[in-house]
PDB file of N, CA and C in Angstrom:
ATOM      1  N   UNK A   1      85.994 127.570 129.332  1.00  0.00           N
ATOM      2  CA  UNK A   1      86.397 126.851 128.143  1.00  0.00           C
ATOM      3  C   UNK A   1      86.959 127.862 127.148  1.00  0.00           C
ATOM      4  N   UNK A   2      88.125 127.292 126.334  1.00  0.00           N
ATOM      5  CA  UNK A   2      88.923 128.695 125.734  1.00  0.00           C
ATOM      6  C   UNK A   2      88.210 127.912 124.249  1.00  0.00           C
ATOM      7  N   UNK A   3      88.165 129.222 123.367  1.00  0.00           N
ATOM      8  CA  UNK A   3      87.859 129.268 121.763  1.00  0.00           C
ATOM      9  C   UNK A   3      87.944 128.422 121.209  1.00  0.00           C
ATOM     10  N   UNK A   4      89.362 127.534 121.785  1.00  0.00           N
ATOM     11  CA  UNK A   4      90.098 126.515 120.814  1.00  0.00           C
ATOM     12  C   UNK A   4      89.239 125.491 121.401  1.00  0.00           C
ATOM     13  N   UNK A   5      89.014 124.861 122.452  1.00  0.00           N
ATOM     14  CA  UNK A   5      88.507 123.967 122.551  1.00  0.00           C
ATOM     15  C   UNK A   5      86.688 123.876 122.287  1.00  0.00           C
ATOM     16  N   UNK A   6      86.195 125.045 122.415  1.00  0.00           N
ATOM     17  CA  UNK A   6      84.826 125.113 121.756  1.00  0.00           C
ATOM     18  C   UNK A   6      84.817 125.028 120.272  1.00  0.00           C
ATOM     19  N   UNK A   7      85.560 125.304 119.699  1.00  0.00           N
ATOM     20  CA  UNK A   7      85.375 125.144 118.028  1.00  0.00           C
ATOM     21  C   UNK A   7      86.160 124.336 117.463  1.00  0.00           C
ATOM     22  N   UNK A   8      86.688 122.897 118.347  1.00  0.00           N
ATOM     23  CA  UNK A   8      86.835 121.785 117.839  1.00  0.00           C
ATOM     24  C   UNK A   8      86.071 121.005 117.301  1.00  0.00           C
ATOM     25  N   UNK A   9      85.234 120.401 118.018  1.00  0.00           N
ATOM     26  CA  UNK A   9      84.327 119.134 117.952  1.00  0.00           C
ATOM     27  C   UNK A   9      83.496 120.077 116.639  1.00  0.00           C
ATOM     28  N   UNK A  10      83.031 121.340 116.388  1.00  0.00           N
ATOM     29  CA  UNK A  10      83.006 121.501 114.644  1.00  0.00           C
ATOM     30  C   UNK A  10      83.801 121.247 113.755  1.00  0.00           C
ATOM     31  N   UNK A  11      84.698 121.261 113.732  1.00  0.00           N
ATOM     32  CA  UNK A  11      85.692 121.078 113.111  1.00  0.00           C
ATOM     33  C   UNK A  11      86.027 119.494 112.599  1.00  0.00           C
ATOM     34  N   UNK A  12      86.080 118.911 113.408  1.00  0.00           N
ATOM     35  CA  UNK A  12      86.244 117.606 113.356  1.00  0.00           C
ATOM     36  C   UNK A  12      85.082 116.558 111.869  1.00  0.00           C
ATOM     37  N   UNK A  13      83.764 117.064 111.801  1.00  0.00           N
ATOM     38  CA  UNK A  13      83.167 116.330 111.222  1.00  0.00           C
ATOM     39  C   UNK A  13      82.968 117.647 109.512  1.00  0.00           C
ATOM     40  N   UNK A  14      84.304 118.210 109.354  1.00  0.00           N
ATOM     41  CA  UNK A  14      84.243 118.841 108.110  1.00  0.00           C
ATOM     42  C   UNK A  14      84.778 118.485 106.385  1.00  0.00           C
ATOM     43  N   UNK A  15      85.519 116.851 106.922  1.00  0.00           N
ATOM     44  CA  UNK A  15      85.984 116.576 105.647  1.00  0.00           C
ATOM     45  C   UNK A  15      84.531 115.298 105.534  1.00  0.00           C
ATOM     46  N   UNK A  16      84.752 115.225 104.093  1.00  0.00           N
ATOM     47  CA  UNK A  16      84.059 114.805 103.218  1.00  0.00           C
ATOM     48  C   UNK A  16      84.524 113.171 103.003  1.00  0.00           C
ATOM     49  N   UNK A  17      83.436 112.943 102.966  1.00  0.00           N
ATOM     50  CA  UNK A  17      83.235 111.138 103.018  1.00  0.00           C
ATOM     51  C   UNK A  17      84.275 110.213 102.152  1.00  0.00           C
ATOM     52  N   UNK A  18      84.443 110.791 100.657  1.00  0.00           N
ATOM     53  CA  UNK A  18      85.033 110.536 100.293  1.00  0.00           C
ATOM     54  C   UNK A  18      86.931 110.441 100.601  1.00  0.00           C
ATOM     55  N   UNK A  19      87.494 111.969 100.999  1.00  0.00           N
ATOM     56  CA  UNK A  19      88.388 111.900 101.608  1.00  0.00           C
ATOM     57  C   UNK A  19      88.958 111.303 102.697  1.00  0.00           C
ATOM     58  N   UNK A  20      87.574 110.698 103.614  1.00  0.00           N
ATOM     59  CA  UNK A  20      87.863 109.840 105.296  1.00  0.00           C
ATOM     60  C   UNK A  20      87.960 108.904 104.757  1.00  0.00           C
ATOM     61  N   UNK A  21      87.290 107.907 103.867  1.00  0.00           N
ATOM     62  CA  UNK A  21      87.558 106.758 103.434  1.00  0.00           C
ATOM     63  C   UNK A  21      88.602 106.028 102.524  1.00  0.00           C
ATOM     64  N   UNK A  22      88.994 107.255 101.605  1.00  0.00           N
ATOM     65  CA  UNK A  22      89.999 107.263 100.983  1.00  0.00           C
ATOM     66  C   UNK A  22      88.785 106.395  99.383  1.00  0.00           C
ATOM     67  N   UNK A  23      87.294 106.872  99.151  1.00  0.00           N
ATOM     68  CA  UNK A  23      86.656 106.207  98.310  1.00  0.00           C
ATOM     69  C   UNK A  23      86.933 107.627  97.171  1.00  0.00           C
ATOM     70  N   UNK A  24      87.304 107.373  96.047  1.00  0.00           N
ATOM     71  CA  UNK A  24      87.136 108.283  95.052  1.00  0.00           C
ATOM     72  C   UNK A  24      85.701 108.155  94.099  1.00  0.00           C
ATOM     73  N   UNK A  25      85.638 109.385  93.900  1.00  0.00           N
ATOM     74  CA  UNK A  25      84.396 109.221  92.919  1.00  0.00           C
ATOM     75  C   UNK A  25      84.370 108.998  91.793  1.00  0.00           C
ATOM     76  N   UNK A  26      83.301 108.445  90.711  1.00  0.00           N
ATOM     77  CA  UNK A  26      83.293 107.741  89.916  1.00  0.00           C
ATOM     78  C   UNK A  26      82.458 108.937  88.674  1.00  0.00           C
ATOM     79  N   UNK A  27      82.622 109.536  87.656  1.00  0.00           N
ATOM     80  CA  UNK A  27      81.813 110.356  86.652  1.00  0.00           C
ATOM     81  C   UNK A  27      80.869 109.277  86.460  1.00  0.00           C
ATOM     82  N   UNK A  28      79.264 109.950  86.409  1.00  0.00           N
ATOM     83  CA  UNK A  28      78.134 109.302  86.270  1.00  0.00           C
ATOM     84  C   UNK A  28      78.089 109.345  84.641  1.00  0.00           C
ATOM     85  N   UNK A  29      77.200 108.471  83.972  1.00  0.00           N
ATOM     86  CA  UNK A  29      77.227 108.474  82.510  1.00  0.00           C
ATOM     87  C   UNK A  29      75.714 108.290  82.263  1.00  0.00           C
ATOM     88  N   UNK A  30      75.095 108.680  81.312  1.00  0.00           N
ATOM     89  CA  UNK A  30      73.895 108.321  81.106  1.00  0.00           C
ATOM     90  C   UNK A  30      73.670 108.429  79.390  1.00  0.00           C
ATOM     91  N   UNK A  31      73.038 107.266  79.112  1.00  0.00           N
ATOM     92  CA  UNK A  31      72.810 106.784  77.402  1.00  0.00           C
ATOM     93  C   UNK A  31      71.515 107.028  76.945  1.00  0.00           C
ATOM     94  N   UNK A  32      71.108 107.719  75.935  1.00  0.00           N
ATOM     95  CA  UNK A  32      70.564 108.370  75.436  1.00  0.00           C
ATOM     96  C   UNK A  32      69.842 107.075  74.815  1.00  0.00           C
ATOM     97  N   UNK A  33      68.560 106.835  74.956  1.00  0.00           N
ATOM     98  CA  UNK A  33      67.473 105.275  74.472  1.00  0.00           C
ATOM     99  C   UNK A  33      67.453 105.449  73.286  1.00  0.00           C
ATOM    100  N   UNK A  34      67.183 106.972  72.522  1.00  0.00           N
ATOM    101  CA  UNK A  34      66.997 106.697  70.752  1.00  0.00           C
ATOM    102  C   UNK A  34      68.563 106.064  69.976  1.00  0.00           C
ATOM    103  N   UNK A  35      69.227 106.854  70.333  1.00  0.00           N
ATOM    104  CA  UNK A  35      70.593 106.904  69.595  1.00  0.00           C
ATOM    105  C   UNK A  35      71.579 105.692  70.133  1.00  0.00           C
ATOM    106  N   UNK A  36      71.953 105.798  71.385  1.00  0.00           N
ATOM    107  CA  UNK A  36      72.644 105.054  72.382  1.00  0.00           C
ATOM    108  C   UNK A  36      73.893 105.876  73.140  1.00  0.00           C
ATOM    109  N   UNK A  37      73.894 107.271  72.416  1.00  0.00           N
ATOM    110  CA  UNK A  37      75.224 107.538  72.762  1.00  0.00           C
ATOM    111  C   UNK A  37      75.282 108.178  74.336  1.00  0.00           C
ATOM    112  N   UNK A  38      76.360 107.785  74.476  1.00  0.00           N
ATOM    113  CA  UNK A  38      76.978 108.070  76.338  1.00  0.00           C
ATOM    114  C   UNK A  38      77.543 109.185  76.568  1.00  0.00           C
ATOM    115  N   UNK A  39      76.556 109.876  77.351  1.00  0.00           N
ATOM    116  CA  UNK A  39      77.011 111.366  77.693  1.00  0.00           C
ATOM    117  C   UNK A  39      77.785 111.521  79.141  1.00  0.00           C
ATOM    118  N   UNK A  40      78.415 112.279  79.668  1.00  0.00           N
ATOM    119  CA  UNK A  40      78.380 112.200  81.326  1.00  0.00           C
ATOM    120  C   UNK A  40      77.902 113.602  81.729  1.00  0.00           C
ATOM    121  N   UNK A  41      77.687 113.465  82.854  1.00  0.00           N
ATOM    122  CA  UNK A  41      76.540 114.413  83.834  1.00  0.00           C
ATOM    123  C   UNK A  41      76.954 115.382  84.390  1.00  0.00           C
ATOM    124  N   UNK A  42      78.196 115.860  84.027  1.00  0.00           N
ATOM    125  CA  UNK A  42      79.169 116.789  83.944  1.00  0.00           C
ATOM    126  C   UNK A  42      78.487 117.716  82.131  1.00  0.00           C
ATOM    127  N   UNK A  43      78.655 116.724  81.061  1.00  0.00           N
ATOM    128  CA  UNK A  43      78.033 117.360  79.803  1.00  0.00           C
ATOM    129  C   UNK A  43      77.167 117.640  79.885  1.00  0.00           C
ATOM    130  N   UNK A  44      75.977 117.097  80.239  1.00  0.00           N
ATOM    131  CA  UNK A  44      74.416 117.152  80.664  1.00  0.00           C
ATOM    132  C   UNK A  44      73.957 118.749  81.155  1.00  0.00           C
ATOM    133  N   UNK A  45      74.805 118.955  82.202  1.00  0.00           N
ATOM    134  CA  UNK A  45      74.440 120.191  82.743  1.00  0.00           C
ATOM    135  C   UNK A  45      75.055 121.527  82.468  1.00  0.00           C
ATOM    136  N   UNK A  46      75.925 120.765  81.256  1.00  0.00           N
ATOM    137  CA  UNK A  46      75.746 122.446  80.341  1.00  0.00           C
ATOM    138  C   UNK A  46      74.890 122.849  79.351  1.00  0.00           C
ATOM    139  N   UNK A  47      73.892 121.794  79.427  1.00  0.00           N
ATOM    140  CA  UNK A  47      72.885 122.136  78.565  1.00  0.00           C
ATOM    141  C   UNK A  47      71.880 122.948  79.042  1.00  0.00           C
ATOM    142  N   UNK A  48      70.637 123.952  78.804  1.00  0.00           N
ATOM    143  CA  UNK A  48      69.704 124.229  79.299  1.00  0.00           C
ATOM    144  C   UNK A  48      68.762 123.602  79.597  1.00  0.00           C
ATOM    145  N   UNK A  49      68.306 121.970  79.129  1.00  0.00           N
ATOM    146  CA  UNK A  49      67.307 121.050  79.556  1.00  0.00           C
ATOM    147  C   UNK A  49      68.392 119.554  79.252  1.00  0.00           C
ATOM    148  N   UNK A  50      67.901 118.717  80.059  1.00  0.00           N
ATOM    149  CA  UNK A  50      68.709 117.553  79.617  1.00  0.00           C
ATOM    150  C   UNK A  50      67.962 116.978  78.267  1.00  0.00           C
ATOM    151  N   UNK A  51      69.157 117.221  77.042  1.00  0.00           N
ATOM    152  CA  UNK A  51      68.505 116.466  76.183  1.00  0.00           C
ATOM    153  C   UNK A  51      69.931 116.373  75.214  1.00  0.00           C
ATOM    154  N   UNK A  52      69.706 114.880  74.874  1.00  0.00           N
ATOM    155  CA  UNK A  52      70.950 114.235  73.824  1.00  0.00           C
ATOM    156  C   UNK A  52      71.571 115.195  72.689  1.00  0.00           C
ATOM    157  N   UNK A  53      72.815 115.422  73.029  1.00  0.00           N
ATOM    158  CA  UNK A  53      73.386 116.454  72.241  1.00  0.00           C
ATOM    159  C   UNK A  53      74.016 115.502  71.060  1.00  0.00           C
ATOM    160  N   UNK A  54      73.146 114.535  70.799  1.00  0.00           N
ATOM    161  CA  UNK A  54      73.111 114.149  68.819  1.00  0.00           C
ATOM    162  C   UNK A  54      71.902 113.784  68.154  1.00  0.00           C
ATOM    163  N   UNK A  55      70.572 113.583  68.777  1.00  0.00           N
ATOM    164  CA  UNK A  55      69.635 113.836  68.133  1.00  0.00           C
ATOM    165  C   UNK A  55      68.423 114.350  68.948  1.00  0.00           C
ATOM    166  N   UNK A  56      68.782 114.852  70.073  1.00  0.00           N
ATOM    167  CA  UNK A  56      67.902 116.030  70.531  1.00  0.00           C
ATOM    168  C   UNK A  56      66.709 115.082  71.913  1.00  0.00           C
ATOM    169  N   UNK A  57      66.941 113.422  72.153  1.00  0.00           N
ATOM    170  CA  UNK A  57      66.087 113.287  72.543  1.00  0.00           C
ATOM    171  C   UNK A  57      66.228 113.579  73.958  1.00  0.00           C
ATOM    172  N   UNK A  58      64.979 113.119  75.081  1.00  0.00           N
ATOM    173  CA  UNK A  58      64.949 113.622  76.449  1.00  0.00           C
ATOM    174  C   UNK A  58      64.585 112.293  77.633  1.00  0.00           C
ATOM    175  N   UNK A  59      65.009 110.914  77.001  1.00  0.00           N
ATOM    176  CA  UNK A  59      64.640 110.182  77.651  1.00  0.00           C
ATOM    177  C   UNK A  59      65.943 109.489  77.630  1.00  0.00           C
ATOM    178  N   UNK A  60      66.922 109.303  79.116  1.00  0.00           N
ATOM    179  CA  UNK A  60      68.203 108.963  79.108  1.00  0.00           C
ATOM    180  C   UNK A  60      68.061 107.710  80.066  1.00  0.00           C
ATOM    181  N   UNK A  61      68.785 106.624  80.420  1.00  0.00           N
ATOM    182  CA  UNK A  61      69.219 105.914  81.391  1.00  0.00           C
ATOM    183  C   UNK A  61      70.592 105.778  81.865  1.00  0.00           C
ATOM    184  N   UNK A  62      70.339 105.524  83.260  1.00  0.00           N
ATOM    185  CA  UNK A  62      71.811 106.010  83.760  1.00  0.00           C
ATOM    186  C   UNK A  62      72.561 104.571  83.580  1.00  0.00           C
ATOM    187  N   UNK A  63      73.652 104.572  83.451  1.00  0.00           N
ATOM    188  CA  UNK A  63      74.635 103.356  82.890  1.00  0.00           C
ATOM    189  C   UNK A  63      75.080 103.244  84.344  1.00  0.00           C
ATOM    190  N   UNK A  64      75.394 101.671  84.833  1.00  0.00           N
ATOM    191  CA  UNK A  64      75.122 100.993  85.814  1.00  0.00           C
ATOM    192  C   UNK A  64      77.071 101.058  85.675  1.00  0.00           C
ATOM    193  N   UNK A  65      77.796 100.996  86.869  1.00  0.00           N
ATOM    194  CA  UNK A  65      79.288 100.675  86.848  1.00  0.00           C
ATOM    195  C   UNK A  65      79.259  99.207  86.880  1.00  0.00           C
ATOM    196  N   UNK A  66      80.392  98.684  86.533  1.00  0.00           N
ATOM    197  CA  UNK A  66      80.563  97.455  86.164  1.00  0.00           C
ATOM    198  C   UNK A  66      80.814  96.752  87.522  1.00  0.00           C
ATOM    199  N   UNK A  67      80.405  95.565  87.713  1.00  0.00           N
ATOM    200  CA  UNK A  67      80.038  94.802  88.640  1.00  0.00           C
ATOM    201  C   UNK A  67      81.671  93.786  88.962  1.00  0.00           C
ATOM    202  N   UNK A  68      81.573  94.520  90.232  1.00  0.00           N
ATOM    203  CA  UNK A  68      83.138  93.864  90.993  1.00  0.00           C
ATOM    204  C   UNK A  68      83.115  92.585  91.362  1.00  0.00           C
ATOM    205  N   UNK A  69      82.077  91.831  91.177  1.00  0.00           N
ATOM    206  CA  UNK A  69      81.918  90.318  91.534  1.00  0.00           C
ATOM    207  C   UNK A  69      82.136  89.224  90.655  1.00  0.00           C
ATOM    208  N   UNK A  70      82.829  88.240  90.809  1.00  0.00           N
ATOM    209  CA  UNK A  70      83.463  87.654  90.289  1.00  0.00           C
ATOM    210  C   UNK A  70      82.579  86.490  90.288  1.00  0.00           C
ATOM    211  N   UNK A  71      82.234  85.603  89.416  1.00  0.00           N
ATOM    212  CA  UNK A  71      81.225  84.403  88.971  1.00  0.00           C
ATOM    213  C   UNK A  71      81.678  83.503  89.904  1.00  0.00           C
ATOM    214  N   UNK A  72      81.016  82.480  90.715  1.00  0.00           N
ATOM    215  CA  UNK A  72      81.597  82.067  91.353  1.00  0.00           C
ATOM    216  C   UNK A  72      82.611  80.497  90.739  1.00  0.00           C
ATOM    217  N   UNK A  73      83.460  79.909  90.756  1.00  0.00           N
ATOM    218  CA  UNK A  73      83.972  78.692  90.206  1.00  0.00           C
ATOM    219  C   UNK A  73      83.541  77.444  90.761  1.00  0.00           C
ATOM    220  N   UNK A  74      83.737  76.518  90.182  1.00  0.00           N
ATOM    221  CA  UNK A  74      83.121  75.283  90.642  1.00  0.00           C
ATOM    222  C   UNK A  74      84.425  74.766  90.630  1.00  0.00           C
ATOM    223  N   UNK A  75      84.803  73.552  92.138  1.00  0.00           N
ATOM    224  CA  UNK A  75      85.550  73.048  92.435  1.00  0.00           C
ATOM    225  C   UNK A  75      85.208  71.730  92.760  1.00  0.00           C
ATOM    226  N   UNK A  76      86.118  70.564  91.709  1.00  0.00           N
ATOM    227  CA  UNK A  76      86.150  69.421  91.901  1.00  0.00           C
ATOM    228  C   UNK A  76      86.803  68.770  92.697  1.00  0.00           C
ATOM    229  N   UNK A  77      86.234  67.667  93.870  1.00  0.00           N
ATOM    230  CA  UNK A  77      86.861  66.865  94.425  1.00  0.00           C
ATOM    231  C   UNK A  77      87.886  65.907  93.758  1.00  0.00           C
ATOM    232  N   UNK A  78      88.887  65.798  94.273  1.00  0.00           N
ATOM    233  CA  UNK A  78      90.192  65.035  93.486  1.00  0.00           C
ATOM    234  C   UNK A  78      89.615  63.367  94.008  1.00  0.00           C
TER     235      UNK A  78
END
């Protein structure tokens, strides 16, 4: 068996989930319970502890993406 064909089948499972699917990623956000304000988790981790960079607190929830489902309609018989 030559090189090339032994260090295929590694090769093969090296791209990333996102790129095979063609799914892009989404910046996470998380809201600060005292204040309300919306940080993202990119800002977060330039801090030395996670804590709200406008009034200092340490208790965050992560903000949910908005929901792709559509209510369903009600359809009348004619």
């Amino acid at each position: 068996m030559s090189e090339e064909q032994a260090g295929a089948p590694e090769a093969q499972g090296t791209e990333a989930p996102e790129e095979l699917y063609g799914i892009k990623p989404r910046e996470v956000y998380y809201m600060c319970l005292r204040c309300g304000y919306k940080v993202s988790k990119s800002e977060l981790s330039q801090y030395y502890s996670m804590v709200c960079p406008r009034c200092g607190y340490r208790i965050f929830v992560k903000v949910r993406a908005p929901s792709t489902i559509v209510a369903p309609r009600r359809v009348y018989a004619v």
